[in-house]
C-alpha atoms as a PDB file:
ATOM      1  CA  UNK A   1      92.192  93.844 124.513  1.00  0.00           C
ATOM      2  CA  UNK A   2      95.906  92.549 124.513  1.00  0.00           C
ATOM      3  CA  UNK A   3      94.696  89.234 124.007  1.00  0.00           C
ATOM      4  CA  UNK A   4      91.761  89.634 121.408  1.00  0.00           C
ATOM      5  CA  UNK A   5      94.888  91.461 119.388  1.00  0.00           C
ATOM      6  CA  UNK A   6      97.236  88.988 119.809  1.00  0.00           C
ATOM      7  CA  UNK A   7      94.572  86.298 119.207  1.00  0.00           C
ATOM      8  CA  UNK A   8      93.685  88.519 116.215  1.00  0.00           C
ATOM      9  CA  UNK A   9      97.514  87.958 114.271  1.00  0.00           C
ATOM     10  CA  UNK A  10      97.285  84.406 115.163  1.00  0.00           C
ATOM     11  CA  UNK A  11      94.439  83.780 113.608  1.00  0.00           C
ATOM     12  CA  UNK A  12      95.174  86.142 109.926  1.00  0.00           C
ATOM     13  CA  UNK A  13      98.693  84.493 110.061  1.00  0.00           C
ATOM     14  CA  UNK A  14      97.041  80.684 109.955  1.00  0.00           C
ATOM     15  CA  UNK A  15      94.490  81.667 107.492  1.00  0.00           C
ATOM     16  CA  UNK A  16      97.694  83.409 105.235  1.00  0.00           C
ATOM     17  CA  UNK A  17      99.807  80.061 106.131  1.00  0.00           C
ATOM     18  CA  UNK A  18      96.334  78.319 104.489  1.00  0.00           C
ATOM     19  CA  UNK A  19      95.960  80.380 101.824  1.00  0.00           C
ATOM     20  CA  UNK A  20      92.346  80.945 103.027  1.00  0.00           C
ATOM     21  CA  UNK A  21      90.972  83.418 101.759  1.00  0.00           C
ATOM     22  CA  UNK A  22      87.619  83.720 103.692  1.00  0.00           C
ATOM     23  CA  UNK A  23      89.453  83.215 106.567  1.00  0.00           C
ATOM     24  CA  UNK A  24      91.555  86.432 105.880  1.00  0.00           C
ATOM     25  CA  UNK A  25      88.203  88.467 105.266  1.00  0.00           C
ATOM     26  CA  UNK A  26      86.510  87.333 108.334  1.00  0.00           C
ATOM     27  CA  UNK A  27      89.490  89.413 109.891  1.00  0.00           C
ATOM     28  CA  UNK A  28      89.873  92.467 108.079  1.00  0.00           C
ATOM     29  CA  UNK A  29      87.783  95.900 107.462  1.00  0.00           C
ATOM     30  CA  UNK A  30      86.087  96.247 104.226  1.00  0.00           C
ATOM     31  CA  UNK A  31      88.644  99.038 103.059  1.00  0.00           C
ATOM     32  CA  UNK A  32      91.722  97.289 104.348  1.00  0.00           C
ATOM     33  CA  UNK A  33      94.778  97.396 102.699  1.00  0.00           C
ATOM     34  CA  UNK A  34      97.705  94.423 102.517  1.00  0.00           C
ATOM     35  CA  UNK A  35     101.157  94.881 101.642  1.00  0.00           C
ATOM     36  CA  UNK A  36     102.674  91.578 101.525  1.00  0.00           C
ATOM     37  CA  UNK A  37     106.262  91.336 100.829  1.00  0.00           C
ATOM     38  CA  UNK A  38     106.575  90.805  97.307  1.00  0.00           C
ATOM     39  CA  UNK A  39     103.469  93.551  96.447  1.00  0.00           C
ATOM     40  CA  UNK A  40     105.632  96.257  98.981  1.00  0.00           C
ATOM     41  CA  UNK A  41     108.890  95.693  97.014  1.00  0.00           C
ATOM     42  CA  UNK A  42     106.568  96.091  93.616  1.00  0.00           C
ATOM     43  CA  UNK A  43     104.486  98.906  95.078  1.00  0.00           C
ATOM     44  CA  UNK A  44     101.513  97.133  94.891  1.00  0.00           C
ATOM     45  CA  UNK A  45      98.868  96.943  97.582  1.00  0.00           C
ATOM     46  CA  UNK A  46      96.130  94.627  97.675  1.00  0.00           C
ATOM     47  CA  UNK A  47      92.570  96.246  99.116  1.00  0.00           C
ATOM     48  CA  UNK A  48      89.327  94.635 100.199  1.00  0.00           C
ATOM     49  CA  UNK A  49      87.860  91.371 100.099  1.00  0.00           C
ATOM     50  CA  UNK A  50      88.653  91.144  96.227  1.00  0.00           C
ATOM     51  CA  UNK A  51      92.316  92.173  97.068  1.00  0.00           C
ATOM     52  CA  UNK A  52      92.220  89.141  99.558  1.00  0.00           C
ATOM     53  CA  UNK A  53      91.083  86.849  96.637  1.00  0.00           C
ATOM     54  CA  UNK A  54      93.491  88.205  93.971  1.00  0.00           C
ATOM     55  CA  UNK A  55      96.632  87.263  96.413  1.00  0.00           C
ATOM     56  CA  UNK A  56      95.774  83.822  96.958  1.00  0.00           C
ATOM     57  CA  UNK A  57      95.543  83.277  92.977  1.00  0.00           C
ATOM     58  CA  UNK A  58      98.890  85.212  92.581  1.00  0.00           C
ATOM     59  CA  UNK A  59     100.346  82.609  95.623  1.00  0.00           C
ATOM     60  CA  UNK A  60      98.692  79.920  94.268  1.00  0.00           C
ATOM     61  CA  UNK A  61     100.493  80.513  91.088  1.00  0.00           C
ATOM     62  CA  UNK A  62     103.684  81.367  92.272  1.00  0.00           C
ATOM     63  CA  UNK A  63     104.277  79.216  94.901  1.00  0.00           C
ATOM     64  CA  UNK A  64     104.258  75.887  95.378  1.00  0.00           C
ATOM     65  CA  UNK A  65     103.264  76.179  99.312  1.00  0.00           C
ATOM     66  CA  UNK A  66     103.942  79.302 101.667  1.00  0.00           C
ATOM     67  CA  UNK A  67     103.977  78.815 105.702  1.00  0.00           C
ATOM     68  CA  UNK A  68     104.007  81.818 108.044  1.00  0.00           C
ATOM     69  CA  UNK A  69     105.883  80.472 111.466  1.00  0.00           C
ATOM     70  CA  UNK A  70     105.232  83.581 113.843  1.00  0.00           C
ATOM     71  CA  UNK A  71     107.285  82.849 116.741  1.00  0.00           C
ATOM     72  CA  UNK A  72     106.964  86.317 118.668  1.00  0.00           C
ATOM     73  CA  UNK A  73     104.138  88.785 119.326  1.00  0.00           C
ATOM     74  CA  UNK A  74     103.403  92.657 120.497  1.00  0.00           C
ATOM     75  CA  UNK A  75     100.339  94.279 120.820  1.00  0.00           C
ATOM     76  CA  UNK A  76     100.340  97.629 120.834  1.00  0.00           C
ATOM     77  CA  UNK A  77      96.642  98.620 120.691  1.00  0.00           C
ATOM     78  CA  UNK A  78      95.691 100.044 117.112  1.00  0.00           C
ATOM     79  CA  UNK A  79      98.737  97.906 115.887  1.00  0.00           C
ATOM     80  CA  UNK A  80     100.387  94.729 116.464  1.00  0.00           C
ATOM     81  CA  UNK A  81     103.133  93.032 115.675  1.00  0.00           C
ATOM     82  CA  UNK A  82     104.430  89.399 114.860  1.00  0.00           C
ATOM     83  CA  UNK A  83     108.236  88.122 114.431  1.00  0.00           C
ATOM     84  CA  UNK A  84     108.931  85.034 112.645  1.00  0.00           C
ATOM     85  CA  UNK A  85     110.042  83.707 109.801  1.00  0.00           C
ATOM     86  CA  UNK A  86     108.873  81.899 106.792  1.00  0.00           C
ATOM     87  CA  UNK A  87     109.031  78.882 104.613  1.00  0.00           C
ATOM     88  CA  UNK A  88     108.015  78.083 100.701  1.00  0.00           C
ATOM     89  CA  UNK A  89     109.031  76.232  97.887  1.00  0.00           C
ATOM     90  CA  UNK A  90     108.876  78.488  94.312  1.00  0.00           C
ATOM     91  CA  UNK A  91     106.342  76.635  91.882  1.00  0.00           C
ATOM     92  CA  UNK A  92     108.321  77.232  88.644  1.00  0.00           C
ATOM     93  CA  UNK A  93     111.739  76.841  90.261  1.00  0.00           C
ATOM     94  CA  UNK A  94     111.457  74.207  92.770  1.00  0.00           C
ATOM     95  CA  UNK A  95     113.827  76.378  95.086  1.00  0.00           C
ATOM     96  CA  UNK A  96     112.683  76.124  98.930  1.00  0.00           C
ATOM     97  CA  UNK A  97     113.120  78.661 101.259  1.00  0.00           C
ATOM     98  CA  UNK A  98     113.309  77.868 105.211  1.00  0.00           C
ATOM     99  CA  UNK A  99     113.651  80.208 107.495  1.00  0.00           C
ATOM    100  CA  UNK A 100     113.420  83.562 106.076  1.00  0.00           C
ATOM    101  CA  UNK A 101     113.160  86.183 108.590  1.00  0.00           C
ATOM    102  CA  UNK A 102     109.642  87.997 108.288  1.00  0.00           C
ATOM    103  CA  UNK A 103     108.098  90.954 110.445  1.00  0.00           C
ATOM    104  CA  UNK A 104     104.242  90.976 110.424  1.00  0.00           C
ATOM    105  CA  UNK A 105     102.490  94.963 111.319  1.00  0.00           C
ATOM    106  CA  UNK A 106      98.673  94.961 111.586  1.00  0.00           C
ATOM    107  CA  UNK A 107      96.566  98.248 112.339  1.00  0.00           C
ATOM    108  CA  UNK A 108      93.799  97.467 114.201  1.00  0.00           C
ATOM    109  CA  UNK A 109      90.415  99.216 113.985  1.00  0.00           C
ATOM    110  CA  UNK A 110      87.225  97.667 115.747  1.00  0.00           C
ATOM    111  CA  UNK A 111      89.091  94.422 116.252  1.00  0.00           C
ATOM    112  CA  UNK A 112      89.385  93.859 112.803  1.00  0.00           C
ATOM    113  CA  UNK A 113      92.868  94.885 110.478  1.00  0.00           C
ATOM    114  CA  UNK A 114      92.793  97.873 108.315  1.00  0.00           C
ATOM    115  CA  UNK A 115      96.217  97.694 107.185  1.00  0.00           C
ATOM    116  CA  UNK A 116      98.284  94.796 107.263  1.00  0.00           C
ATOM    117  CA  UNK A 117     102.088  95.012 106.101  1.00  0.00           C
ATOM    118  CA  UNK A 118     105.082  92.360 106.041  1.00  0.00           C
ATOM    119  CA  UNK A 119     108.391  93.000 106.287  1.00  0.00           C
ATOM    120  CA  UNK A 120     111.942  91.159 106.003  1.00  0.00           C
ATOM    121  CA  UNK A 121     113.636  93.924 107.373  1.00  0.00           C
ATOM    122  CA  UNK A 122     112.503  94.090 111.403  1.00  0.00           C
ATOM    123  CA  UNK A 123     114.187  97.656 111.660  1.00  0.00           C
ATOM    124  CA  UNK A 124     112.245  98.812 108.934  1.00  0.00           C
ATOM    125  CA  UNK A 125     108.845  96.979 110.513  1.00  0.00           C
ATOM    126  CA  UNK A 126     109.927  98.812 113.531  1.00  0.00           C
ATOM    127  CA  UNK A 127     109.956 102.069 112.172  1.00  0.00           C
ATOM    128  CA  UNK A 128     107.054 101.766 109.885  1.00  0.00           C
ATOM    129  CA  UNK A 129     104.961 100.883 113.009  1.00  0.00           C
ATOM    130  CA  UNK A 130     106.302 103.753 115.241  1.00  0.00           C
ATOM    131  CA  UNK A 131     107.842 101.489 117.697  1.00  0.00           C
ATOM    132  CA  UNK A 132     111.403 100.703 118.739  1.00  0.00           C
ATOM    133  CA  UNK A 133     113.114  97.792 119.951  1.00  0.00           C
ATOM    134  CA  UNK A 134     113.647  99.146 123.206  1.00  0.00           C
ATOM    135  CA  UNK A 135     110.196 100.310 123.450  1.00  0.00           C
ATOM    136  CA  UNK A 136     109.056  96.751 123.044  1.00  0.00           C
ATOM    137  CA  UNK A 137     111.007  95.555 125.790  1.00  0.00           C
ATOM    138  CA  UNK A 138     110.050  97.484 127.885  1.00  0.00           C
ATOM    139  CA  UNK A 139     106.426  96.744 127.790  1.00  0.00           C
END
């Protein structure tokens, strides 16, 4: 199970890094609900397959390219977690950013997400996924 979890985050964060969306849905529950950074600090929440294609055409018009560069993993068995950062370049501005630091949550439910949630704030993605540092470690 810790694997197919782990192997699960991989695989949603290279189809995000893609911008694919049919990759995304062959990972995710029909009712599943995204939270991507920008949507969480505007309240917005993304849901379904259609919510999958609606935030590729809001990336695709916003950004210019957008890489997810997970460099840490927990699984936690209905939830996972990935640390990282990431990398884009604005499409109107031009302005790049490298190495912004990014927490990834995931709820799992029949080995596909439910609920997937990004942070920039890894205290926050701690809390929000009813973990703690410590409690990480010592798994």
């Amino acid at each position: 199970m810790a694997n197919d979890n782990i192997e699960l985050i991989k695989r949603m964060l290279d189809a995000v890094t893609r911008l694919d969306a049919e990759g995304m849905i062959a990972e995710i529950q029909p009712d599943y609900e995204f939270s991507p950074i920008m949507a969480a600090l505007e309240g917005r929440i993304y849901r379904g397959p259609e919510g999958v294609h609606r935030w590729i055409a809001d990336m695709k018009d916003h950004w210019e390219y957008f890489e997810c560069c997970p460099v840490e993993f927990h699984d936690l068995g209905d939830r996972v977690i990935a640390f990282g950062h990431w990398r884009a370049r604005g499409r109107a501005s031009g302005v790049e950013v490298d190495g912004q630091p990014a927490t990834w949550v995931g709820w799992v439910r029949d080995g596909l997400f439910c609920r997937w949630r990004t942070f920039t704030d890894r205290e926050e993605a701690l809390d929000t996924a009813g973990v703690t540092e410590a409690e990480l470690l010592a798994r």
